[in-house]
Protein backbone atom coordinates (compact mmCIF):
# COMPACT_ATOMS: atom_id res chain seq x y z
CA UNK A 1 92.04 91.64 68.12
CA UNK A 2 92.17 90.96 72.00
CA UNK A 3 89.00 91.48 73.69
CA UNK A 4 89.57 91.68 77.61
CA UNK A 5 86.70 90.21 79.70
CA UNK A 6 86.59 91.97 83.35
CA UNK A 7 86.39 89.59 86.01
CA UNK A 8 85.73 91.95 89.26
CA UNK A 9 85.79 95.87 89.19
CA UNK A 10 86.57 96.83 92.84
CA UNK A 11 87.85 100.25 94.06
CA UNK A 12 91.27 101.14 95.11
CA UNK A 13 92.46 103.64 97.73
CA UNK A 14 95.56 105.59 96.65
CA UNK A 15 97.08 103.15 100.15
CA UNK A 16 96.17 100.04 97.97
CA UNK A 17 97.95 101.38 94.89
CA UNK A 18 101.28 101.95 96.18
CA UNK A 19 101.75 98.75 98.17
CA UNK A 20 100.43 97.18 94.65
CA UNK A 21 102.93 99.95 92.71
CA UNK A 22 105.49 97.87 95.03
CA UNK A 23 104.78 94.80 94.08
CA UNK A 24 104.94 95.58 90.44
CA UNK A 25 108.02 97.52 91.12
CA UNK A 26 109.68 94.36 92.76
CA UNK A 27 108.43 91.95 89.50
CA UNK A 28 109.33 94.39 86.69
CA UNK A 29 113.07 95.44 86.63
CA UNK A 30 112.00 98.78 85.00
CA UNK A 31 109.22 100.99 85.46
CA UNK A 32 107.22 102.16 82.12
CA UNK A 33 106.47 106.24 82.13
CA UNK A 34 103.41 105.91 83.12
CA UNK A 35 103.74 103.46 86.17
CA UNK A 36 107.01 105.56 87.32
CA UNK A 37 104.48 109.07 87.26
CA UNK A 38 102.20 107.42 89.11
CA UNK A 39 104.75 105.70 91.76
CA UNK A 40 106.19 109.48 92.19
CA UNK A 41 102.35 110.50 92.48
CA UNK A 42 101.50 107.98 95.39
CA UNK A 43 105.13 108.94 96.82
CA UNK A 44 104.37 112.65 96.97
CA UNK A 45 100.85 112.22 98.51
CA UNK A 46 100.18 108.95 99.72
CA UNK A 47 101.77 109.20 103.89
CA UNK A 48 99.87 106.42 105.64
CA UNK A 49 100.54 103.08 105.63
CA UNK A 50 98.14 100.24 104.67
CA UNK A 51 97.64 99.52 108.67
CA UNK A 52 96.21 102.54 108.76
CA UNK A 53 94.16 102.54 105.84
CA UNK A 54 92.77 99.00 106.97
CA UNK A 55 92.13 100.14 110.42
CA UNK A 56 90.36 102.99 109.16
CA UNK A 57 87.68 100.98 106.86
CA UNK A 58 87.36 98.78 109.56
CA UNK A 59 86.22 101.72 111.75
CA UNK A 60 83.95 102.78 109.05
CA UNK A 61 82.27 99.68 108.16
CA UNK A 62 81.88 99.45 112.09
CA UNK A 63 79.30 101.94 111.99
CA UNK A 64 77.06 100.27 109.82
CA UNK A 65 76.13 102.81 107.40
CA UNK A 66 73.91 101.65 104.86
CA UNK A 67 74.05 104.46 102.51
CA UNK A 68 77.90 104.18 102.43
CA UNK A 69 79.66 101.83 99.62
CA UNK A 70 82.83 100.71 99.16
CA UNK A 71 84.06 103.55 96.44
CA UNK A 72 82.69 106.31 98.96
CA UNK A 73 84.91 104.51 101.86
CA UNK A 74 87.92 104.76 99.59
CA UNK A 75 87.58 108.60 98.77
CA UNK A 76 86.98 109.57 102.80
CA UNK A 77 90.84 107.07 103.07
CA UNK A 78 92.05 108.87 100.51
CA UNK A 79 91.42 112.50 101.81
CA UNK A 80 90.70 111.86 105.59
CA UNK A 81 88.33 114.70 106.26
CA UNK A 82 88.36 116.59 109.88
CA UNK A 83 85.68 118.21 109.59
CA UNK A 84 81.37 117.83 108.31
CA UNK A 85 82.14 120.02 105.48
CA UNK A 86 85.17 118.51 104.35
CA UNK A 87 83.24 115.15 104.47
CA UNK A 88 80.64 116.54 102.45
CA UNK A 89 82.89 117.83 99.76
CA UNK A 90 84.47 114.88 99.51
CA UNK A 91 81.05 113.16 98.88
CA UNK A 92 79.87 116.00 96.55
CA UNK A 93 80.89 113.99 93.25
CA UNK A 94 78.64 110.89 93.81
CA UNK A 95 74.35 110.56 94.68
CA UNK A 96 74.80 110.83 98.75
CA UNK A 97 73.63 112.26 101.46
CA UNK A 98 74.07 111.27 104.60
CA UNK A 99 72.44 112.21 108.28
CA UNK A 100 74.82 114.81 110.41
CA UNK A 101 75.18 111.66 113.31
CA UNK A 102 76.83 109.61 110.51
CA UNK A 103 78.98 112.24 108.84
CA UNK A 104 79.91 113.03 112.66
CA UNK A 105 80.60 109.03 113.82
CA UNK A 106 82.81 109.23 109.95
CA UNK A 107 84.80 112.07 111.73
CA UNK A 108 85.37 110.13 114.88
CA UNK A 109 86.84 107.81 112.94
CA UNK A 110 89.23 109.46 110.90
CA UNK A 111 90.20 111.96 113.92
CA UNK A 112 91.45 107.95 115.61
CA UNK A 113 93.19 107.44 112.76
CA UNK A 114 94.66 110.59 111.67
């Protein structure tokens, strides 16, 4: 039996998945179920472009937030909050809290974008 060994476990933003969805979609000459849900998934939802998404965590890691890692980066590209409670939601899932003059400088920065 095959035993995969994982090399590097890094997060994904739903903008990273569909330019990758592309790629695979270029390669392969015929989606599989699952990879064609998902591709109609990230087409339904997914409406910024991978500029944006880059210029975005750029802006983020700008601020210099300590507390903030790369997975909680990808969830505030993935659902671009507008306000301090819809940050804070968004953050409810994982061990963070986080001052009101960062969530606030967060919002600046997905207001630019969005």
């Amino acid at each position: 039996m095959v035993n995969p060994e994982i090399l590097e476990e890094t997060p994904l933003c739903l903008i990273d998945v569909k330019v990758a969805m592309s790629k695979i979609e270029k390669r392969d000459t015929e989606l599989g179920l699952l990879s064609q849900k998902t591709k109609e998934y990230l087409d339904a939802f997914v409406e910024r472009s991978q500029k944006d998404g880059k210029t975005l965590r750029k802006g983020i890691d700008s601020l210099g937030i300590t507390r903030l890692k790369e997975e909680h980066i990808c969830k505030i590209i993935d659902f671009l909050p507008q306000t301090a409670d819809d940050l804070r939601y968004v953050l409810q899932g994982y061990n963070i809290t986080l001052p009101k003059k960062d969530s606030e400088a967060i919002i600046s920065e997905v207001k630019k974008v969005a």
